[in-house]
PDB file of N, CA and C in Angstrom:
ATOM      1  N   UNK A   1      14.997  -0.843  -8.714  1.00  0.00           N
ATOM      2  CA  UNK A   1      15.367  -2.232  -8.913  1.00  0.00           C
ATOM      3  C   UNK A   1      14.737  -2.705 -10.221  1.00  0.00           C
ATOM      4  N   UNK A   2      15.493  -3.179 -10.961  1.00  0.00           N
ATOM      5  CA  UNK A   2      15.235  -3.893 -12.099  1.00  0.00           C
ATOM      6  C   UNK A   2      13.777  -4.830 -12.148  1.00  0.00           C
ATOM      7  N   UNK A   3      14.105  -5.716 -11.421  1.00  0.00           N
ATOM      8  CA  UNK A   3      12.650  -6.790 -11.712  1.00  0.00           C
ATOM      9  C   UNK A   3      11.595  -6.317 -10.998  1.00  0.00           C
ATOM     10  N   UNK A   4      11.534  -5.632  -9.946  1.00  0.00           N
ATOM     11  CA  UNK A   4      10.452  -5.116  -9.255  1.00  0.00           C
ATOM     12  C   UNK A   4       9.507  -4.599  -9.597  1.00  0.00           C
ATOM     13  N   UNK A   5       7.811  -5.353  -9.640  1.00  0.00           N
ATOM     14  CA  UNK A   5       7.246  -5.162 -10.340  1.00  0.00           C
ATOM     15  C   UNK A   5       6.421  -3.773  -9.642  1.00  0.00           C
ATOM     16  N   UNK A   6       6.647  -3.563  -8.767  1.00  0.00           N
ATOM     17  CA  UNK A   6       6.282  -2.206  -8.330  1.00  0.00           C
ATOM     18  C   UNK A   6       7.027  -1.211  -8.467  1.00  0.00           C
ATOM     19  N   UNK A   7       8.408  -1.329  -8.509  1.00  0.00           N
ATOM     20  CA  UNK A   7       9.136  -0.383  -8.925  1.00  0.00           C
ATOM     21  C   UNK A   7       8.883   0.290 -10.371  1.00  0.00           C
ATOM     22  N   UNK A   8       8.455  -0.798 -11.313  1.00  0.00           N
ATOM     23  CA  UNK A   8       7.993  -0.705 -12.256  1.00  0.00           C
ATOM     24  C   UNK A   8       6.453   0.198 -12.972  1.00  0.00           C
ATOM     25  N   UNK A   9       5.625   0.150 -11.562  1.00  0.00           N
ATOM     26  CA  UNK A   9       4.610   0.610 -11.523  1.00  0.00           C
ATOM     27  C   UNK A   9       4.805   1.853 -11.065  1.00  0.00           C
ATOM     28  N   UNK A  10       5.542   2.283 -10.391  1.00  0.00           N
ATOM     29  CA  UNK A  10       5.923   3.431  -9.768  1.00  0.00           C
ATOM     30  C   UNK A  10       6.632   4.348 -11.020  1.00  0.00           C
ATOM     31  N   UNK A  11       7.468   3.740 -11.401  1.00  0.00           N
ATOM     32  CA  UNK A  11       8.106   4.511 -12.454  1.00  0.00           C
ATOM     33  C   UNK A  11       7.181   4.064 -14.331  1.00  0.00           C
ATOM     34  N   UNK A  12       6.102   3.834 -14.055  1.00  0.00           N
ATOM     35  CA  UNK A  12       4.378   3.859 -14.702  1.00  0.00           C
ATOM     36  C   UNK A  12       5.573   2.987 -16.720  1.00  0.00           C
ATOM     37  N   UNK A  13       6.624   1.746 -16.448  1.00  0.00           N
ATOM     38  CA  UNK A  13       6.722   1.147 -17.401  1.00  0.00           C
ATOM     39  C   UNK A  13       5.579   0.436 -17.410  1.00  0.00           C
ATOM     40  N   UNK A  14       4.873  -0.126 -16.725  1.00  0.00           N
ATOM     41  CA  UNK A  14       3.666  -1.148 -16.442  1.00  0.00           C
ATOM     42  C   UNK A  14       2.820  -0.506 -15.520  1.00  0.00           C
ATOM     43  N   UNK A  15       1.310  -0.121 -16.777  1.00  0.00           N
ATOM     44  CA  UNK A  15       0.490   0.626 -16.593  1.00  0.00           C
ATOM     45  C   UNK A  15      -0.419   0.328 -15.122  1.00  0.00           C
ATOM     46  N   UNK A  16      -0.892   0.926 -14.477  1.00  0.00           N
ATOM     47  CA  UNK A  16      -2.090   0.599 -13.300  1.00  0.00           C
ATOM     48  C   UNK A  16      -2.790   2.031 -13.163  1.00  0.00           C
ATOM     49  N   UNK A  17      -3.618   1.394 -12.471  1.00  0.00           N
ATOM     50  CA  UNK A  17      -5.683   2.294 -12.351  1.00  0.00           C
ATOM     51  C   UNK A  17      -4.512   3.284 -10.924  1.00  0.00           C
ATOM     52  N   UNK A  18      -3.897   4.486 -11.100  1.00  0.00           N
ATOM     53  CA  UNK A  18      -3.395   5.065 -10.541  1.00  0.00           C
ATOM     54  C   UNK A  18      -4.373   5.896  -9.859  1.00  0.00           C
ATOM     55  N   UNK A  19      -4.323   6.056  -8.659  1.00  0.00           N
ATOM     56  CA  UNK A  19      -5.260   6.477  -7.685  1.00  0.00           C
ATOM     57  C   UNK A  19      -5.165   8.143  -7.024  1.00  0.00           C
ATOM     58  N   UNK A  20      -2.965   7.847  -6.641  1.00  0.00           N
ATOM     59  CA  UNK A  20      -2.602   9.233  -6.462  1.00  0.00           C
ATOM     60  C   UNK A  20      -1.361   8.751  -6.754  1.00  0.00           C
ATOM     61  N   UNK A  21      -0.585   9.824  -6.918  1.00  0.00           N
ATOM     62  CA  UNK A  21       1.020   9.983  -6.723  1.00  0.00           C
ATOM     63  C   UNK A  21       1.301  11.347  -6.595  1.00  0.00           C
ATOM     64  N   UNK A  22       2.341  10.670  -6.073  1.00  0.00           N
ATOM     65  CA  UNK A  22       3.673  12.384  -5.458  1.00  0.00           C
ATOM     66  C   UNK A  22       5.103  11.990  -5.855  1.00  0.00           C
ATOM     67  N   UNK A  23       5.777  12.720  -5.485  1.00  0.00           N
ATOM     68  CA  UNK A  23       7.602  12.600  -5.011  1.00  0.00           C
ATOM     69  C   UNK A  23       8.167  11.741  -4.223  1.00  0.00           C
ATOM     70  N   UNK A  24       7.237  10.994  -3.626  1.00  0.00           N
ATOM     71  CA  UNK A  24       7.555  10.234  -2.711  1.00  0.00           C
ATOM     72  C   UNK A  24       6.610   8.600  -2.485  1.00  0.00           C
ATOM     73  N   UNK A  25       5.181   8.625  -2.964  1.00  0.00           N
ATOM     74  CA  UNK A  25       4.441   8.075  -2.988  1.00  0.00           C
ATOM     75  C   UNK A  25       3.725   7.417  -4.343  1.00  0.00           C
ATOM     76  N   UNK A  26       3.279   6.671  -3.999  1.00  0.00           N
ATOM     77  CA  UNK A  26       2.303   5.994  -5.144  1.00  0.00           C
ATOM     78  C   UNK A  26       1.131   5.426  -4.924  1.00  0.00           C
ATOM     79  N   UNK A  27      -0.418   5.431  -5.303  1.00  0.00           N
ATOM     80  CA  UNK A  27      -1.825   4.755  -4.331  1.00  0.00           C
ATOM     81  C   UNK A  27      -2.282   3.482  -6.033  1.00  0.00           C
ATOM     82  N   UNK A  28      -2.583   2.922  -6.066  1.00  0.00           N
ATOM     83  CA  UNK A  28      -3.360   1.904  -7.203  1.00  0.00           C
ATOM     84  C   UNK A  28      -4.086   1.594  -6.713  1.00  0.00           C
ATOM     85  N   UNK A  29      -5.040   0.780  -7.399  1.00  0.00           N
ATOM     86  CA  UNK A  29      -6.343  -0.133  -7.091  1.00  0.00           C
ATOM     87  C   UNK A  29      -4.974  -1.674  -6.862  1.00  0.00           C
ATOM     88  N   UNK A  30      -5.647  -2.564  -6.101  1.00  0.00           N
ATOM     89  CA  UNK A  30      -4.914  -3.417  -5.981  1.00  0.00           C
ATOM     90  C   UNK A  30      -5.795  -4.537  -7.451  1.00  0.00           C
ATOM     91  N   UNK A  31      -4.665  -5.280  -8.119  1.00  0.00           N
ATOM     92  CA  UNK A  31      -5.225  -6.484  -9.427  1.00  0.00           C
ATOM     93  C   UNK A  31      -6.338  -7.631  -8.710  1.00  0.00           C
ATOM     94  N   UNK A  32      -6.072  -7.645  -7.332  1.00  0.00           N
ATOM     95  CA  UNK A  32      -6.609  -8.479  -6.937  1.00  0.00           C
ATOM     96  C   UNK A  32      -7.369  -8.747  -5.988  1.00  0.00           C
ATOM     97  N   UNK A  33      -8.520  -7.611  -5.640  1.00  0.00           N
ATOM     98  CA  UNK A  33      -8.608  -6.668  -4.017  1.00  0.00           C
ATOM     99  C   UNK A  33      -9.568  -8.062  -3.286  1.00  0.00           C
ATOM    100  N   UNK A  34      -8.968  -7.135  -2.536  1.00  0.00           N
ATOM    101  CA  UNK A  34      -9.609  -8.779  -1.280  1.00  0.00           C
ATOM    102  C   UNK A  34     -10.913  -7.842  -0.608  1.00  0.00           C
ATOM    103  N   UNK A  35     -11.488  -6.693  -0.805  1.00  0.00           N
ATOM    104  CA  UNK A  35     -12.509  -6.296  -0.357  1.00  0.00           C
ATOM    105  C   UNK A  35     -13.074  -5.129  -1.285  1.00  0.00           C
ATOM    106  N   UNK A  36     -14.053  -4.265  -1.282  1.00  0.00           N
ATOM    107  CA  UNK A  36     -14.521  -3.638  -2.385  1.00  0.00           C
ATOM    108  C   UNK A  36     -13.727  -2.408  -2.347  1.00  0.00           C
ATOM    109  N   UNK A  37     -12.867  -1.494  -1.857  1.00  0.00           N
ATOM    110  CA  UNK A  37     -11.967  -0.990  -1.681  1.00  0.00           C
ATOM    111  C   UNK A  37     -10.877  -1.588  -1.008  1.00  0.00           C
ATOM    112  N   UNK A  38      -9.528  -2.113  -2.028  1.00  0.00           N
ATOM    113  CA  UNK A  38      -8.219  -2.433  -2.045  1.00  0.00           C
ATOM    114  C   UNK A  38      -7.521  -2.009  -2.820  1.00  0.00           C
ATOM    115  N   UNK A  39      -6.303  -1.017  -2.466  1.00  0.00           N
ATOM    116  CA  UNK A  39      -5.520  -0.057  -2.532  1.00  0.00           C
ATOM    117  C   UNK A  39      -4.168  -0.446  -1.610  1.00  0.00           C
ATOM    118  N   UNK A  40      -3.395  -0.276  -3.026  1.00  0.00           N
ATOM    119  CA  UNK A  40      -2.047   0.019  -2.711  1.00  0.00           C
ATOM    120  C   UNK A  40      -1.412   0.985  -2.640  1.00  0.00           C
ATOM    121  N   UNK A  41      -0.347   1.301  -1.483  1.00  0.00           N
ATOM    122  CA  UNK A  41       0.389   2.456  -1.618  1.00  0.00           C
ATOM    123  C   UNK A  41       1.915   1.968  -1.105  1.00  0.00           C
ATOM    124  N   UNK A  42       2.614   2.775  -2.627  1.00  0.00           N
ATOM    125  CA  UNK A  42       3.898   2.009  -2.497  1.00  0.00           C
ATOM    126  C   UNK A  42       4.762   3.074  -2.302  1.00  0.00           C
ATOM    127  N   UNK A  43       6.088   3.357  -1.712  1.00  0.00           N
ATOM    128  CA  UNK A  43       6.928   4.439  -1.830  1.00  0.00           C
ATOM    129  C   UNK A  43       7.873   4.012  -3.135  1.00  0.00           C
ATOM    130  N   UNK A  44       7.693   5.282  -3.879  1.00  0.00           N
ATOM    131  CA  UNK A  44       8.919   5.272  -5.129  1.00  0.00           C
ATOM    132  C   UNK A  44      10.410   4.861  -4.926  1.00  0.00           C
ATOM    133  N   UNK A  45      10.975   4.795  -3.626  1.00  0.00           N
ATOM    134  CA  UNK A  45      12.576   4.297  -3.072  1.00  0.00           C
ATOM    135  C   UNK A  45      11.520   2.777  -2.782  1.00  0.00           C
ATOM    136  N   UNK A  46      12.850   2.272  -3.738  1.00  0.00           N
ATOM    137  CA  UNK A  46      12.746   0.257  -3.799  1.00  0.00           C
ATOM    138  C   UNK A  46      13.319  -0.119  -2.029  1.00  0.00           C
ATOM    139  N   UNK A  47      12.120  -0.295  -1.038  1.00  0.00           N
ATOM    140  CA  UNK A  47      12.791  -0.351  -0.151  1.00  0.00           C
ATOM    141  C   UNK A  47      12.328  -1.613  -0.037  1.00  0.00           C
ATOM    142  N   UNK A  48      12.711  -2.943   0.338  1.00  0.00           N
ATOM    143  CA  UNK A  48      12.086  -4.417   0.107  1.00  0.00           C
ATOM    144  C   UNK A  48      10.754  -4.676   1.098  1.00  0.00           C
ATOM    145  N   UNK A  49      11.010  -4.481   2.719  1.00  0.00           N
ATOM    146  CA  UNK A  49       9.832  -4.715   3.512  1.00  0.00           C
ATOM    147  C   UNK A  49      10.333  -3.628   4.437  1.00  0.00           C
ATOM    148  N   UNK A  50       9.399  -3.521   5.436  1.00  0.00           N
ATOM    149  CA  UNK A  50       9.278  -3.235   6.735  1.00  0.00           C
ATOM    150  C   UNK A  50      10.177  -3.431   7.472  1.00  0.00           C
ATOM    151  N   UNK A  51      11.125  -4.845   7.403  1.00  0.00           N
ATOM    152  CA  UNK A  51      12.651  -4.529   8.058  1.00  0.00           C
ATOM    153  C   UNK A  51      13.210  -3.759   8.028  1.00  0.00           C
ATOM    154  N   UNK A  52      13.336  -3.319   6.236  1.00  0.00           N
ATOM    155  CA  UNK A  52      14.655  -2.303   6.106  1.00  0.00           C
ATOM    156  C   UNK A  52      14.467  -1.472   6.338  1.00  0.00           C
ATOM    157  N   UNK A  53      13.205  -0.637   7.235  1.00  0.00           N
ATOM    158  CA  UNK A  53      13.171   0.643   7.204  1.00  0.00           C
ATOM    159  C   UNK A  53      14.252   0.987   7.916  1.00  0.00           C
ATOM    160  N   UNK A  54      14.423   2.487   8.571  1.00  0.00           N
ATOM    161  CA  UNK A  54      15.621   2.980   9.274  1.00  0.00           C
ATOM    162  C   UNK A  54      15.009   4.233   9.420  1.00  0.00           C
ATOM    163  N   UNK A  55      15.455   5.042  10.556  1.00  0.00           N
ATOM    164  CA  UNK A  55      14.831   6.522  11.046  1.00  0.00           C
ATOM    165  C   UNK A  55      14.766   7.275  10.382  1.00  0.00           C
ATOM    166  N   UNK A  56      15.744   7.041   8.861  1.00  0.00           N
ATOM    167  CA  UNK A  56      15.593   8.131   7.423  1.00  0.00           C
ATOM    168  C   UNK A  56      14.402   7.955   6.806  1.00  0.00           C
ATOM    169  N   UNK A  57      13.533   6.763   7.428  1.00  0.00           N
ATOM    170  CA  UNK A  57      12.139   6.709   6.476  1.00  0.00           C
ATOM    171  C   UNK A  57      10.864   7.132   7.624  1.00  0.00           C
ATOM    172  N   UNK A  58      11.407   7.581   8.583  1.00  0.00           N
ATOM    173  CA  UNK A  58       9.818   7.743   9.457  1.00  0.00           C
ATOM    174  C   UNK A  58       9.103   9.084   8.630  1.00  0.00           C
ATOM    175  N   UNK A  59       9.431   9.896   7.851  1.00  0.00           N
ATOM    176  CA  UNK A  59       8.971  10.922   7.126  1.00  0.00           C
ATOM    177  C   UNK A  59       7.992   9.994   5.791  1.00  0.00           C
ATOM    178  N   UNK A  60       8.620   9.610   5.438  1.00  0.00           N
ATOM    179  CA  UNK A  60       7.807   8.602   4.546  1.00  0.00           C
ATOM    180  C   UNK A  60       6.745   7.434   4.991  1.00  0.00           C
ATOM    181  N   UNK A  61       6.923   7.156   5.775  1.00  0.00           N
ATOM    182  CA  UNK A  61       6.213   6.093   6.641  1.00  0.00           C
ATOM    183  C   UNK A  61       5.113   6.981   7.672  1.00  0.00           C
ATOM    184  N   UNK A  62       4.936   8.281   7.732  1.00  0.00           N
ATOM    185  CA  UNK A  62       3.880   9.148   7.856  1.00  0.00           C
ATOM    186  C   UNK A  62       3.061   9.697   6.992  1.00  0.00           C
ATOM    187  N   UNK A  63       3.695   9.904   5.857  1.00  0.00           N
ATOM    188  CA  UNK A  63       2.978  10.391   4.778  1.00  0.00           C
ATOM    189  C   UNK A  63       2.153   9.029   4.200  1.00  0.00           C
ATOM    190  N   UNK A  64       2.632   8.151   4.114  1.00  0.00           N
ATOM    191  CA  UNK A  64       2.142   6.871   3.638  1.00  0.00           C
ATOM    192  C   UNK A  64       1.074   6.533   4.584  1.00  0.00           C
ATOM    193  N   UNK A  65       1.053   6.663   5.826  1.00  0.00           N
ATOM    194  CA  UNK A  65      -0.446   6.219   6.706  1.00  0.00           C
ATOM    195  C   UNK A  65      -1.104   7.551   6.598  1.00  0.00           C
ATOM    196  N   UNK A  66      -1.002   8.848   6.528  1.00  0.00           N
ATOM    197  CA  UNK A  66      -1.728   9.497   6.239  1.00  0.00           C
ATOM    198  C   UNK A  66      -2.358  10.023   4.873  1.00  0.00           C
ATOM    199  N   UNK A  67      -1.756   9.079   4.094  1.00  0.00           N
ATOM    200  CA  UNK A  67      -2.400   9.203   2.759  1.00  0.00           C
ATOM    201  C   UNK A  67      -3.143   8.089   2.709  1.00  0.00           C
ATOM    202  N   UNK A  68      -3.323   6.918   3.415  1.00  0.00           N
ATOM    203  CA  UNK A  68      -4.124   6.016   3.406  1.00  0.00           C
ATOM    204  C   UNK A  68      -5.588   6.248   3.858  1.00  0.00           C
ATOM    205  N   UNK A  69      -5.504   7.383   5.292  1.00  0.00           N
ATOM    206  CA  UNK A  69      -6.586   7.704   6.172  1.00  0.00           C
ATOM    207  C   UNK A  69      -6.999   8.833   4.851  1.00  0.00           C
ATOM    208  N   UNK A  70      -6.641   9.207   4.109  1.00  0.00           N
ATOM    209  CA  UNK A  70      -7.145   9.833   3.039  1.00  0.00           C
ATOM    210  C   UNK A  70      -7.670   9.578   2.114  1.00  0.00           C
ATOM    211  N   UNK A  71      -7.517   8.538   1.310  1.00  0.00           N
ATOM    212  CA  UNK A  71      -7.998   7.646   0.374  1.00  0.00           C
ATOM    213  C   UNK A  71      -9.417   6.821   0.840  1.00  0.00           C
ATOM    214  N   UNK A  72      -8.918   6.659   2.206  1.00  0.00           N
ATOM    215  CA  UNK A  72     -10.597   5.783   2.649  1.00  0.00           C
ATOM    216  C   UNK A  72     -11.382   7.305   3.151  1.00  0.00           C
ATOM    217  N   UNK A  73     -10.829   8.383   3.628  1.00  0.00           N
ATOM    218  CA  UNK A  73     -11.870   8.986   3.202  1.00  0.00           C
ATOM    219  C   UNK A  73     -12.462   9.614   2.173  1.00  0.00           C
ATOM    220  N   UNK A  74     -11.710  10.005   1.044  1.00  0.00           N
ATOM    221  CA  UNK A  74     -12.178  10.076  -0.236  1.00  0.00           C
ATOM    222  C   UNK A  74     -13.389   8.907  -0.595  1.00  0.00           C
ATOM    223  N   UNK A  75     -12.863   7.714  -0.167  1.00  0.00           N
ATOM    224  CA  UNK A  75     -14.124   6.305  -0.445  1.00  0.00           C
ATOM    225  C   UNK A  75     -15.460   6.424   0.536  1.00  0.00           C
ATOM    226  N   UNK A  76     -15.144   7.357   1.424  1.00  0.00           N
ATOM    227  CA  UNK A  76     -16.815   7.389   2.312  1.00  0.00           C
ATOM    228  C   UNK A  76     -16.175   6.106   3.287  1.00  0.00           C
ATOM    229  N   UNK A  77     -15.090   5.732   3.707  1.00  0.00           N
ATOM    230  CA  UNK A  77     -15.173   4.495   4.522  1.00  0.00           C
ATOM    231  C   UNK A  77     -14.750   5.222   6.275  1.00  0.00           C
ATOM    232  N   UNK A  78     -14.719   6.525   6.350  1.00  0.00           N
ATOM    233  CA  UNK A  78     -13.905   6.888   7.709  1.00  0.00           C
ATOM    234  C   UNK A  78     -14.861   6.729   8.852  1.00  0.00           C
ATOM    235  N   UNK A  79     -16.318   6.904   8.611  1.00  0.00           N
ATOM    236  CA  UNK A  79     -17.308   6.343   9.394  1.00  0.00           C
ATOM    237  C   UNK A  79     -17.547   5.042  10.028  1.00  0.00           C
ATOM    238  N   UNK A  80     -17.307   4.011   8.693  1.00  0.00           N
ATOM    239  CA  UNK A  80     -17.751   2.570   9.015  1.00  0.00           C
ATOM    240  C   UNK A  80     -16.169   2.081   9.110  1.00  0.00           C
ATOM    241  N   UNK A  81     -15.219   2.431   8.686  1.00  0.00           N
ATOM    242  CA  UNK A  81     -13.866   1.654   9.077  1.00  0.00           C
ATOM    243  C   UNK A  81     -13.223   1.285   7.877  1.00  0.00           C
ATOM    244  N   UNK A  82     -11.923   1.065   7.877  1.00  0.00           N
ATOM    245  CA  UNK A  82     -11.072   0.571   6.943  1.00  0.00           C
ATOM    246  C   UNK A  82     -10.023  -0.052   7.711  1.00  0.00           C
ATOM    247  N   UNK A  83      -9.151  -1.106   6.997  1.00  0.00           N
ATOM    248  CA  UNK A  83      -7.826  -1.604   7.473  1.00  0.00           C
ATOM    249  C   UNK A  83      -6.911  -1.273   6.744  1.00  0.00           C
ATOM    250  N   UNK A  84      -5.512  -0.625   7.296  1.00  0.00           N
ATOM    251  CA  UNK A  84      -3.834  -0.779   6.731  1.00  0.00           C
ATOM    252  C   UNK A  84      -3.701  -1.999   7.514  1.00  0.00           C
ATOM    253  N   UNK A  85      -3.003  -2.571   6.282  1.00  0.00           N
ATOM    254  CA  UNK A  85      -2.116  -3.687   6.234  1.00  0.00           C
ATOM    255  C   UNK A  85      -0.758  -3.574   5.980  1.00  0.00           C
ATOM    256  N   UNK A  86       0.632  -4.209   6.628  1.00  0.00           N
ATOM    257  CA  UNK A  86       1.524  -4.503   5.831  1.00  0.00           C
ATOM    258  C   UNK A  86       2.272  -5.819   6.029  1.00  0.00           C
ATOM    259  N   UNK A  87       2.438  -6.380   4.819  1.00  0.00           N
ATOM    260  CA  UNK A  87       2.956  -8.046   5.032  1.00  0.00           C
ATOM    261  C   UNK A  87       4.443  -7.660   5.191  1.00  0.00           C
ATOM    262  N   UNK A  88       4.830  -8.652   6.330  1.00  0.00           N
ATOM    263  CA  UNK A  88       6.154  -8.208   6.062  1.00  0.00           C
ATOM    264  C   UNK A  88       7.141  -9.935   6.317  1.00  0.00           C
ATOM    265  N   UNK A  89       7.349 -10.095   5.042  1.00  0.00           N
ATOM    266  CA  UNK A  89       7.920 -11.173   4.625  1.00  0.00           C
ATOM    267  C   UNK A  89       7.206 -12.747   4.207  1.00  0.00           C
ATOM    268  N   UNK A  90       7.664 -13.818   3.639  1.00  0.00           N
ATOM    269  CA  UNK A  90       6.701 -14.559   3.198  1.00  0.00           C
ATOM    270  C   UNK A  90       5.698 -15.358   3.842  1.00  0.00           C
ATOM    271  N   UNK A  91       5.785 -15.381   5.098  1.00  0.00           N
ATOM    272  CA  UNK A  91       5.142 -16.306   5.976  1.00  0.00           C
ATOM    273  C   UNK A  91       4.220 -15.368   6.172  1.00  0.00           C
ATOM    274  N   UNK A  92       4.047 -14.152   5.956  1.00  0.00           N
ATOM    275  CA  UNK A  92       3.222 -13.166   6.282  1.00  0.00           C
ATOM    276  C   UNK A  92       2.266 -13.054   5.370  1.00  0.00           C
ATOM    277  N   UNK A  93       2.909 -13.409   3.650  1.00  0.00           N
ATOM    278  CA  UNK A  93       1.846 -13.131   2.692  1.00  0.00           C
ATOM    279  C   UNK A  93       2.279 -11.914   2.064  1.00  0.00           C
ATOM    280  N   UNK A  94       4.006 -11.738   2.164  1.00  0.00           N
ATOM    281  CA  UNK A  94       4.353 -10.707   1.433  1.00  0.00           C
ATOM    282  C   UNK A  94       4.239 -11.126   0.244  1.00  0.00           C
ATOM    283  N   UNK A  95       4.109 -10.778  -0.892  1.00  0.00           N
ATOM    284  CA  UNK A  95       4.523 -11.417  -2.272  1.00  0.00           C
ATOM    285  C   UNK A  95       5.198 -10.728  -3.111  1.00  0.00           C
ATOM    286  N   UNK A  96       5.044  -9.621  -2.899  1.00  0.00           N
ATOM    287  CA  UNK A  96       6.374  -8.691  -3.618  1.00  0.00           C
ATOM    288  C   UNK A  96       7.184  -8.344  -3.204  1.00  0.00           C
ATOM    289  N   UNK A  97       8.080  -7.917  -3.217  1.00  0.00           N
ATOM    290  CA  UNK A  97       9.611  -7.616  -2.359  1.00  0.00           C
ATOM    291  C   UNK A  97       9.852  -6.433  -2.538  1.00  0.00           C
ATOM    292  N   UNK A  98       8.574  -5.203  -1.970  1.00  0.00           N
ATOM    293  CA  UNK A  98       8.705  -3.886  -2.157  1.00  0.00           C
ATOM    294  C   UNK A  98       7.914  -3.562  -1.181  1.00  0.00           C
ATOM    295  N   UNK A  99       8.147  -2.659  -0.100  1.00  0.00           N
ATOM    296  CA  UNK A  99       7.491  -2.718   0.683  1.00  0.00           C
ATOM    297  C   UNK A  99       5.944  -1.649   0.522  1.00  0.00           C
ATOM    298  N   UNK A 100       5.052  -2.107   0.838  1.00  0.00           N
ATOM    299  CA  UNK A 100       3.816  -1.671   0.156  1.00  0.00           C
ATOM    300  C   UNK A 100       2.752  -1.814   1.777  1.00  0.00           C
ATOM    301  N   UNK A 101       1.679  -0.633   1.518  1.00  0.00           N
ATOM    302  CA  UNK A 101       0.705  -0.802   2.396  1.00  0.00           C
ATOM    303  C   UNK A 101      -0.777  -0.970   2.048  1.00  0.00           C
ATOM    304  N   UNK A 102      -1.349  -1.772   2.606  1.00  0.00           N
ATOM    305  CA  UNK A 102      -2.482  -2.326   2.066  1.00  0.00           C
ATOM    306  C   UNK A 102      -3.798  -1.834   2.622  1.00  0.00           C
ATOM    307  N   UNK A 103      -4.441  -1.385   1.905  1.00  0.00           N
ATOM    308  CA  UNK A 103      -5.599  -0.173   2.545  1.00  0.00           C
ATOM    309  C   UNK A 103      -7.039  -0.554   2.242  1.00  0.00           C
ATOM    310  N   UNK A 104      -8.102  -1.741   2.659  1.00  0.00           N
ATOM    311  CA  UNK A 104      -9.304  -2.331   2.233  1.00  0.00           C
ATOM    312  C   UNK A 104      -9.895  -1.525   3.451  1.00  0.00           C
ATOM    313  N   UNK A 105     -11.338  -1.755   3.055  1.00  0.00           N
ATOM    314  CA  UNK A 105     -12.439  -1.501   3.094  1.00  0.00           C
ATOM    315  C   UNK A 105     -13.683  -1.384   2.235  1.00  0.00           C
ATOM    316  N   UNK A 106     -14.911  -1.233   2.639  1.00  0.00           N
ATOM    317  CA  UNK A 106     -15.897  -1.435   2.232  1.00  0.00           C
ATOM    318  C   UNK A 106     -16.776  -3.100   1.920  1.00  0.00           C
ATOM    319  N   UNK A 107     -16.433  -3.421   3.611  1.00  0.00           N
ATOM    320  CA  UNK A 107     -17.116  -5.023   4.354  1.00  0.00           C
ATOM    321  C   UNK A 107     -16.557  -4.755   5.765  1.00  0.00           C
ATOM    322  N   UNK A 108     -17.372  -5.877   6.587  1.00  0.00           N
ATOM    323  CA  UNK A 108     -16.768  -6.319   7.343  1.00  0.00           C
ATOM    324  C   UNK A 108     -15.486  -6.720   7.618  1.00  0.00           C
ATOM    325  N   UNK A 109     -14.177  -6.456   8.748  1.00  0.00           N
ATOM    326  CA  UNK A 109     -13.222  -7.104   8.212  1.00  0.00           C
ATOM    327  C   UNK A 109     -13.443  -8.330   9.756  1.00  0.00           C
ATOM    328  N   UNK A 110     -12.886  -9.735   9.341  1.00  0.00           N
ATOM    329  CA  UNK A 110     -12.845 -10.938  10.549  1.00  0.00           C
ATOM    330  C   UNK A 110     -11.567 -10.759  11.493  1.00  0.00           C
ATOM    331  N   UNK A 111     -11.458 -10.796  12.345  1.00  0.00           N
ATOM    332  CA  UNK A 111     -10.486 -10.975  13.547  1.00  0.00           C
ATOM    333  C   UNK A 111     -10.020 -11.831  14.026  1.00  0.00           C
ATOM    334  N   UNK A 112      -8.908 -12.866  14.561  1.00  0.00           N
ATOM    335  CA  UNK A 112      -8.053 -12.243  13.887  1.00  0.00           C
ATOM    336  C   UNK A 112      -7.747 -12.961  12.226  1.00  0.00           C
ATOM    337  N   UNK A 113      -6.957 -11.808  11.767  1.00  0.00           N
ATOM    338  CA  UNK A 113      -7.036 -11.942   9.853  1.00  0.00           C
ATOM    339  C   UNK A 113      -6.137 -13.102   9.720  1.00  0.00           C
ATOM    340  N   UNK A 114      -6.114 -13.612   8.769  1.00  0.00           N
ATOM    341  CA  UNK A 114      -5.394 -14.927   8.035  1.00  0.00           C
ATOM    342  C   UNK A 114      -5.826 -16.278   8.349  1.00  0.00           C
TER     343      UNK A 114
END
């Protein structure tokens, strides 16, 4: 997708602190982390949220939580804990229109969030 600023990041026109990528995946530091480890992981197919998935993405939507439980353990967080997040739509606190998973740790997280 044209304006998508993750699509954009994915296909690296607009540079970011790239964490991992694959064929299928993408990890960043998030611009704006809400805890001392915040990490994004976006899939390279412009898929908008969590609605549109469909049973052609449960392969992707595994690799994506298990690359998350990977990343926090690369960070030392699998002991003390981490959260996936995913917003799914605006009342939620989506803000991009790509569907993305949100991977903090390193604090406390409060219950329930928002």
């Amino acid at each position: 997708m044209d304006d998508c600023v993750f699509c954009k990041i994915a296909g690296k026109q607009i540079p970011s602190a790239l964490v991992h990528e694959d064929d299928q995946l993408v990890a960043f530091n998030d611009v704006n982390p809400q805890a001392p480890m915040h990490m994004l992981i976006i899939p390279r197919e412009h898929i908008p949220s969590l609605g549109q998935l469909d049973s052609g993405h449960d392969e992707l939507v595994g690799r994506a939580l298990r690359l998350a439980a990977e990343l926090a353990r690369q960070k030392g967080l699998s002991e003390s804990g981490y959260r996936v997040v995913i917003n799914c739509g605006k009342d939620a606190g989506q803000s991009v229109g790509h569907l993305h998973f949100h991977v903090l740790g390193g604090r406390v997280m409060g219950w329930p969030p928002g």
